[in-house]
C-alpha atoms as a PDB file:
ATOM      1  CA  UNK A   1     104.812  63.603 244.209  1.00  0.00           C
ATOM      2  CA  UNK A   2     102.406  61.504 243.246  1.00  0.00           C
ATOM      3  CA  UNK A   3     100.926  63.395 240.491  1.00  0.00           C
ATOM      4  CA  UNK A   4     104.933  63.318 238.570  1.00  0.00           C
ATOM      5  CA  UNK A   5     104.436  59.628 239.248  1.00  0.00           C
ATOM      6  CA  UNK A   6     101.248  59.965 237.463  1.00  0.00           C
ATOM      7  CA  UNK A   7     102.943  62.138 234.923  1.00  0.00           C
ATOM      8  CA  UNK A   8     105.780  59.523 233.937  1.00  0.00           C
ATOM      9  CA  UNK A   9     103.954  56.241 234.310  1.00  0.00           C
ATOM     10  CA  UNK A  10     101.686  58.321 231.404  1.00  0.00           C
ATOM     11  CA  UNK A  11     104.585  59.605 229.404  1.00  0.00           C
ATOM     12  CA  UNK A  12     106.842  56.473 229.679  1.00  0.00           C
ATOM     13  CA  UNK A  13     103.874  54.361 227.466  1.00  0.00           C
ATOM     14  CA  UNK A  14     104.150  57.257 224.941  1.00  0.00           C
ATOM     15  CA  UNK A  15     107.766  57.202 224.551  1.00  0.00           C
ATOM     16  CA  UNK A  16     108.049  53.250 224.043  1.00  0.00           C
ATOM     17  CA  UNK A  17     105.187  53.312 221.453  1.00  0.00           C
ATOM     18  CA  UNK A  18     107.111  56.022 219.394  1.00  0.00           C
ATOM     19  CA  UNK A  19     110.285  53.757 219.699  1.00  0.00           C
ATOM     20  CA  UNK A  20     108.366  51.097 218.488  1.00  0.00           C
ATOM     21  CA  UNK A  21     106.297  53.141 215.453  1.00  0.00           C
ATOM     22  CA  UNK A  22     110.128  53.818 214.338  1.00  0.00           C
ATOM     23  CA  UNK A  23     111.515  50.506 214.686  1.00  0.00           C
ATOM     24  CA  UNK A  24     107.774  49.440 212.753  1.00  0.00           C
ATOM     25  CA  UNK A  25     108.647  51.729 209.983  1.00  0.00           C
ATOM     26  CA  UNK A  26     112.009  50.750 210.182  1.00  0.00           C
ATOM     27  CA  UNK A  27     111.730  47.236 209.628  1.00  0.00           C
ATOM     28  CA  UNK A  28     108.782  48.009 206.884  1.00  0.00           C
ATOM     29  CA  UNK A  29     111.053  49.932 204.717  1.00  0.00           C
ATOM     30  CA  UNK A  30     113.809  47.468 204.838  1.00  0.00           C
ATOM     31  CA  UNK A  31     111.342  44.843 203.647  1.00  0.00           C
ATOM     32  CA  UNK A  32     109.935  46.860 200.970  1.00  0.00           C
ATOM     33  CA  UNK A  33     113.955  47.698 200.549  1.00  0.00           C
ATOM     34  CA  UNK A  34     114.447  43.841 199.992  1.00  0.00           C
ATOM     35  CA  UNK A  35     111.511  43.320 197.873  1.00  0.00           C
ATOM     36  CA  UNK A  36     113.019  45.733 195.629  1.00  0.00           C
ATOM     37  CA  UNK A  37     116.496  43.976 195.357  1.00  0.00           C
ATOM     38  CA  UNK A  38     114.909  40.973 194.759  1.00  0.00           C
ATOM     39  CA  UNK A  39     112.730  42.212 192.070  1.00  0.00           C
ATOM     40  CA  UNK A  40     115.646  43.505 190.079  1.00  0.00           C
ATOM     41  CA  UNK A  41     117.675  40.803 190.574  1.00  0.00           C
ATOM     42  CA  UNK A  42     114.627  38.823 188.876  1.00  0.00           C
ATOM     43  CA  UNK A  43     114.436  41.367 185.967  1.00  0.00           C
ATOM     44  CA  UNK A  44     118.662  41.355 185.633  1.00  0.00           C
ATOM     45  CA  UNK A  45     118.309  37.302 185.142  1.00  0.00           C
ATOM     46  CA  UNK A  46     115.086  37.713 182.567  1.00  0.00           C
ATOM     47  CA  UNK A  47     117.668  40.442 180.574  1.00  0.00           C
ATOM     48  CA  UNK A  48     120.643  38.004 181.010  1.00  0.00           C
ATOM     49  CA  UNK A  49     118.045  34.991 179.396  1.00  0.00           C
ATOM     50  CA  UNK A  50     116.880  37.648 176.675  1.00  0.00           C
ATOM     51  CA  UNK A  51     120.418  38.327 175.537  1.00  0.00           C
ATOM     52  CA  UNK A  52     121.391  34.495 175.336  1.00  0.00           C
ATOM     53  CA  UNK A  53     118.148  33.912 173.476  1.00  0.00           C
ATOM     54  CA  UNK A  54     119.413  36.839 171.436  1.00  0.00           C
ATOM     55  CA  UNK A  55     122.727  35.245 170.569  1.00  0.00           C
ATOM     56  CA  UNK A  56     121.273  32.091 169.662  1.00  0.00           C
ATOM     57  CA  UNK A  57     119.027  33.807 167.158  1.00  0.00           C
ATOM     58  CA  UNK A  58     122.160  35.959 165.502  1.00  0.00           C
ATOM     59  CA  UNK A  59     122.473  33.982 162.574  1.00  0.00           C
ATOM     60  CA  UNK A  60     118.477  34.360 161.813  1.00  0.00           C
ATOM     61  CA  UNK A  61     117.551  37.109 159.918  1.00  0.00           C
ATOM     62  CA  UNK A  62     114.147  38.304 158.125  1.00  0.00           C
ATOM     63  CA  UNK A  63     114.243  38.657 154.560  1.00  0.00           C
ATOM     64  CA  UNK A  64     112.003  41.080 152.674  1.00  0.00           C
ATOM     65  CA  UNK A  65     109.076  39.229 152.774  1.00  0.00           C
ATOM     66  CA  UNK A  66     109.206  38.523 156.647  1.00  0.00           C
ATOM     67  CA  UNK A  67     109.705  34.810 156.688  1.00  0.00           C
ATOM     68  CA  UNK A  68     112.189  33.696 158.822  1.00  0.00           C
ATOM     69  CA  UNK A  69     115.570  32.540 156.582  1.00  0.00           C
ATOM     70  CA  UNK A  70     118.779  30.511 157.933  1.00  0.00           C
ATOM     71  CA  UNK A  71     121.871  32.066 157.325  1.00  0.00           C
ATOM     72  CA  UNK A  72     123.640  29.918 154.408  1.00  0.00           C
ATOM     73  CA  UNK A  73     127.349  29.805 153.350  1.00  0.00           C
ATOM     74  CA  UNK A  74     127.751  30.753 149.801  1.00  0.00           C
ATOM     75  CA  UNK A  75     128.333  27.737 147.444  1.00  0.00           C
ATOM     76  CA  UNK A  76     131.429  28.985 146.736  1.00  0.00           C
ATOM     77  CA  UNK A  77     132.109  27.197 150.247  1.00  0.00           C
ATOM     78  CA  UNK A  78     130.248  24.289 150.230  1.00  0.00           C
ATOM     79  CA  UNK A  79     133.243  22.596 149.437  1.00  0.00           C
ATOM     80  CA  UNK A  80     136.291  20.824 151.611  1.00  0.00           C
ATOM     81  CA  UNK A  81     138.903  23.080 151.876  1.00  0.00           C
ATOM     82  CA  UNK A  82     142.538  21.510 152.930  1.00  0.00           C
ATOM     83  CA  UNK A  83     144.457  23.484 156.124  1.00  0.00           C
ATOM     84  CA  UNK A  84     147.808  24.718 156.496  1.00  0.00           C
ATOM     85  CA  UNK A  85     148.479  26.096 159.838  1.00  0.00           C
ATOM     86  CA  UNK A  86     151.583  27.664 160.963  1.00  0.00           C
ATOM     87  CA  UNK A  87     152.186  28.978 164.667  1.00  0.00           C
ATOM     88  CA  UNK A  88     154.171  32.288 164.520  1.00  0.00           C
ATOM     89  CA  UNK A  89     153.544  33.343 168.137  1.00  0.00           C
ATOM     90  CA  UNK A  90     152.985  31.666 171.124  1.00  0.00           C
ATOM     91  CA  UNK A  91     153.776  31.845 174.985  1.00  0.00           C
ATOM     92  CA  UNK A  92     152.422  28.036 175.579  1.00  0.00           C
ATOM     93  CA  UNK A  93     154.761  25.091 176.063  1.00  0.00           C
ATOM     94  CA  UNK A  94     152.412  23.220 174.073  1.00  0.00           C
ATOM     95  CA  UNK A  95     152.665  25.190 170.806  1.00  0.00           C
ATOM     96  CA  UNK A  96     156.265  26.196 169.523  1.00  0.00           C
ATOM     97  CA  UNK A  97     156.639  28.740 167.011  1.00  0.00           C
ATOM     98  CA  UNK A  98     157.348  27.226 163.690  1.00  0.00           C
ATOM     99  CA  UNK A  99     154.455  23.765 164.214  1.00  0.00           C
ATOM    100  CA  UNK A 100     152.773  23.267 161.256  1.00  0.00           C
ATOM    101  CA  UNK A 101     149.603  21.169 161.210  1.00  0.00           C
ATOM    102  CA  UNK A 102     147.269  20.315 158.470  1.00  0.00           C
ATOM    103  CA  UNK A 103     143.576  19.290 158.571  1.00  0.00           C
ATOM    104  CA  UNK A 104     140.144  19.114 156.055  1.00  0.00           C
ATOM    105  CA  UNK A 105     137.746  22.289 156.898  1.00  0.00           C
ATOM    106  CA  UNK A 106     133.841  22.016 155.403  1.00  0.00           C
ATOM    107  CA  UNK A 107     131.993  24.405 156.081  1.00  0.00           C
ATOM    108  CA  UNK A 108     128.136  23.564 156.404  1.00  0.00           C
ATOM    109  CA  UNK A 109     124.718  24.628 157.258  1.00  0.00           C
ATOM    110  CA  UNK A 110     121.644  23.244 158.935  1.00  0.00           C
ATOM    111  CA  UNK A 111     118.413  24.967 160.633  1.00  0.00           C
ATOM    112  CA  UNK A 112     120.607  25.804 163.290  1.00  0.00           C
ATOM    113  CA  UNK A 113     123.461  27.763 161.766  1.00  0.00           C
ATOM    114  CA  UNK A 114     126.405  27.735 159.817  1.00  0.00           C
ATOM    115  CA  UNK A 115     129.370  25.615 161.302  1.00  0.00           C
ATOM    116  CA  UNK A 116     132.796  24.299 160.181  1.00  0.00           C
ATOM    117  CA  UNK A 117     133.659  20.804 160.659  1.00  0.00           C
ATOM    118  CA  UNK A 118     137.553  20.408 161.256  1.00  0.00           C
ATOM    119  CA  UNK A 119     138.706  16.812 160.040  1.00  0.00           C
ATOM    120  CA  UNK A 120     141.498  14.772 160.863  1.00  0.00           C
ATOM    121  CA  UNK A 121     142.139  11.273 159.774  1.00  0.00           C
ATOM    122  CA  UNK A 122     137.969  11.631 158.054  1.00  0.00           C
ATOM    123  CA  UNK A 123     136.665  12.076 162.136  1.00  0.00           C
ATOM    124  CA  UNK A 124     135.795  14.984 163.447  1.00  0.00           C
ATOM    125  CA  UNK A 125     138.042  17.174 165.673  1.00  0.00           C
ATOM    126  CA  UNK A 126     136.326  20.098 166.186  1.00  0.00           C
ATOM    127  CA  UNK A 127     133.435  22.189 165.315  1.00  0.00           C
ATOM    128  CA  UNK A 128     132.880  25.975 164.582  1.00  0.00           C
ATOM    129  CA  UNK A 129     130.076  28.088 164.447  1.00  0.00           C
ATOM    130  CA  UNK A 130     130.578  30.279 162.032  1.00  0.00           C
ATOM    131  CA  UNK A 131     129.677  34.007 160.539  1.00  0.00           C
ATOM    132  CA  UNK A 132     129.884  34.795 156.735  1.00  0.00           C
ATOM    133  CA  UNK A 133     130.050  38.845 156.453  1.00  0.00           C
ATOM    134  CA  UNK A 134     130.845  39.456 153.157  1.00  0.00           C
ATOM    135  CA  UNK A 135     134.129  39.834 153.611  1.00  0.00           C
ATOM    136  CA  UNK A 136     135.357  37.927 156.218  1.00  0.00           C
ATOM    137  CA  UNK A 137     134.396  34.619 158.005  1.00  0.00           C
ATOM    138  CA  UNK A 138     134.269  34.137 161.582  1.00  0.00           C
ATOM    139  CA  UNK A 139     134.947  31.077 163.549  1.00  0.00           C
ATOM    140  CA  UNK A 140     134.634  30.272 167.353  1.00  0.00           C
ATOM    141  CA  UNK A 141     134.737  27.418 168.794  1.00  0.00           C
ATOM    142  CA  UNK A 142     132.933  26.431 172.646  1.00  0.00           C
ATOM    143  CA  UNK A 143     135.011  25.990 175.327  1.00  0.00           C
ATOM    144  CA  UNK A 144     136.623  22.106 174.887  1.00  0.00           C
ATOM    145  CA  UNK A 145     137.589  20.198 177.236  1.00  0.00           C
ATOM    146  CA  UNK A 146     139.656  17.554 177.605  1.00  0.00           C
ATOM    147  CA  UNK A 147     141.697  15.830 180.672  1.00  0.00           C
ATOM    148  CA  UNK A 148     144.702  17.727 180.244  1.00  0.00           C
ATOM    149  CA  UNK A 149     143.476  21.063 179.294  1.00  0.00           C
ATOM    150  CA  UNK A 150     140.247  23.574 178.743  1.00  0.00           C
ATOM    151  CA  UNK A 151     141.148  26.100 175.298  1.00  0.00           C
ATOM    152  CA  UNK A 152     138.883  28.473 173.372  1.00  0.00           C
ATOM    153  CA  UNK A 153     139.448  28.517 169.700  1.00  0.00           C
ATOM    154  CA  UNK A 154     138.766  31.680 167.195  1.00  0.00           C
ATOM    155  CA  UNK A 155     139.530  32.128 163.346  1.00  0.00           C
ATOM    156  CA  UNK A 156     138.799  34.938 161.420  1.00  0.00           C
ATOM    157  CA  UNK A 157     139.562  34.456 157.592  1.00  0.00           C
ATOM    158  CA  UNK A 158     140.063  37.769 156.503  1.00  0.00           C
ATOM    159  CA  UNK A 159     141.623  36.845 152.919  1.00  0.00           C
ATOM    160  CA  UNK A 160     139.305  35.174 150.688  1.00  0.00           C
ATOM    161  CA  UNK A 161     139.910  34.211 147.207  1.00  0.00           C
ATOM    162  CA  UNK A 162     138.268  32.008 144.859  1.00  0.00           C
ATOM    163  CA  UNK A 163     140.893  29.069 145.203  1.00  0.00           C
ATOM    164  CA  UNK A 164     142.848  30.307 148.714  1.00  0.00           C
ATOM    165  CA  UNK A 165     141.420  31.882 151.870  1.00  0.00           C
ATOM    166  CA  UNK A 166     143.714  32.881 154.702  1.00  0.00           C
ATOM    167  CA  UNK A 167     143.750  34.074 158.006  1.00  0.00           C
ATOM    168  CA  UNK A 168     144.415  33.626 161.347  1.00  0.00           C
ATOM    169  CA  UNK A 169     143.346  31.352 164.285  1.00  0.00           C
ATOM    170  CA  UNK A 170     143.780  32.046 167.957  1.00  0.00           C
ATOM    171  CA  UNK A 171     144.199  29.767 170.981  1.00  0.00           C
ATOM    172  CA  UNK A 172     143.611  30.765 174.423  1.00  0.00           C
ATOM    173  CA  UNK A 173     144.458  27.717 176.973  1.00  0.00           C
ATOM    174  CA  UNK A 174     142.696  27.708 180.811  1.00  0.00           C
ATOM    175  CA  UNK A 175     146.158  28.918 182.025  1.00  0.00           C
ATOM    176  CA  UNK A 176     145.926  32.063 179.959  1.00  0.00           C
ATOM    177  CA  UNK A 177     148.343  31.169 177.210  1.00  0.00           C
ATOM    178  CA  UNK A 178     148.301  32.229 173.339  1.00  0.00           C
ATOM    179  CA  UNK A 179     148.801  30.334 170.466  1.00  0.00           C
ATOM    180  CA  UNK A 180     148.397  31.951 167.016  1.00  0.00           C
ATOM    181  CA  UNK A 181     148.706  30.152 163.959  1.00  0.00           C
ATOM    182  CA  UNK A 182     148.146  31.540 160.508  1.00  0.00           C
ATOM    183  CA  UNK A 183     146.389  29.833 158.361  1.00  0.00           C
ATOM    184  CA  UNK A 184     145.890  28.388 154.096  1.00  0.00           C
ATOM    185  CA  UNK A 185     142.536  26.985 153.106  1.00  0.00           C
ATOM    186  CA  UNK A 186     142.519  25.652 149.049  1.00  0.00           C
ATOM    187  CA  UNK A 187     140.078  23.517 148.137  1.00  0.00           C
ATOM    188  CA  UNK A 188     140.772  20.204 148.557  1.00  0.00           C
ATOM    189  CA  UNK A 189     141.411  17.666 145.544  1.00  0.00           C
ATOM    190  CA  UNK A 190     138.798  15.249 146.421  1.00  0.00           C
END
């Protein structure tokens, strides 16, 4: 008897210190686990900087000698432009089908960008940053807020003509309504 007393006051040390070399390697591979999550959760927020520094740098572009050039509008542009805006569609109560509205669009430059300036009553009511591609001319707007409402704002000007350019202009409103307006640019007489 006593040497199986012997036998499991030996073997009963054993056993525990395997259950504990598990529960060691256990808890060392969820660490190295976590270390892991955290390091790609470090390298998805350096990608998610990268591709808003990106963004911010669209409108750069290197010419053929490798200096750096802002985007410009083309002097045909440079120029206010009076609005006519029609809404044909809309599922807001704040837009009807049929509104017209009118407002002075100039469309300028600076070392940041192109942007478009949209006038009423000579103060400004809105701004744009714009693209120029050729053959079109693409306008959003940030979010803006105001105390009644939040609404996103896009234009794309798909018609362009030396004395008209047309398109359309989209409003989305924070309770997921649409708003679309066409709209008249001609230059404006002063």
């Amino acid at each position: 008897m006593t040497l199986k007393r012997l036998l499991i006051l030996i073997l009963i040390p054993v056993f525990i210190s395997c259950n504990n070399k598990k529960e060691q390697e256990l808890n060392q591979r969820e660490n190295t686990l976590l270390e892991r999550e955290k390091k790609f959760a470090d390298k998805e927020d350096e990608y998610e900087m990268l591709l808003k520094m990106k963004d911010s740098l669209k409108t750069v572009f290197i010419a053929k000698d490798s200096v750096p050039k802002v985007q410009m509008w083309p002097d045909s542009l440079k120029i206010k432009w009076n609005s006519k805006m029609i809404c044909r569609e809309s599922n807001c109560s704040n837009y009807v089908i049929g509104d017209q509205r009118t407002e002075v669009w100039d469309f300028v430059s600076d070392s940041t960008g192109v942007f478009t300036n949209v006038l009423s009553n000579n103060k400004i009511k809105r701004v744009f940053r714009g693209q120029y591609l050729g053959t079109k001319i693409v306008l959003d707007s940030a979010k803006e807020s105001s105390l009644k409402n939040t609404i996103k704002i896009n234009v794309v000007l798909d018609d362009i003509k030396k004395n008209v350019i047309k398109g359309t202009q989209t409003i989305i409103s924070q309770d997921n309504c649409t708003a679309k307006f066409s709209v008249e640019l001609t230059p404006s007489k002063k």
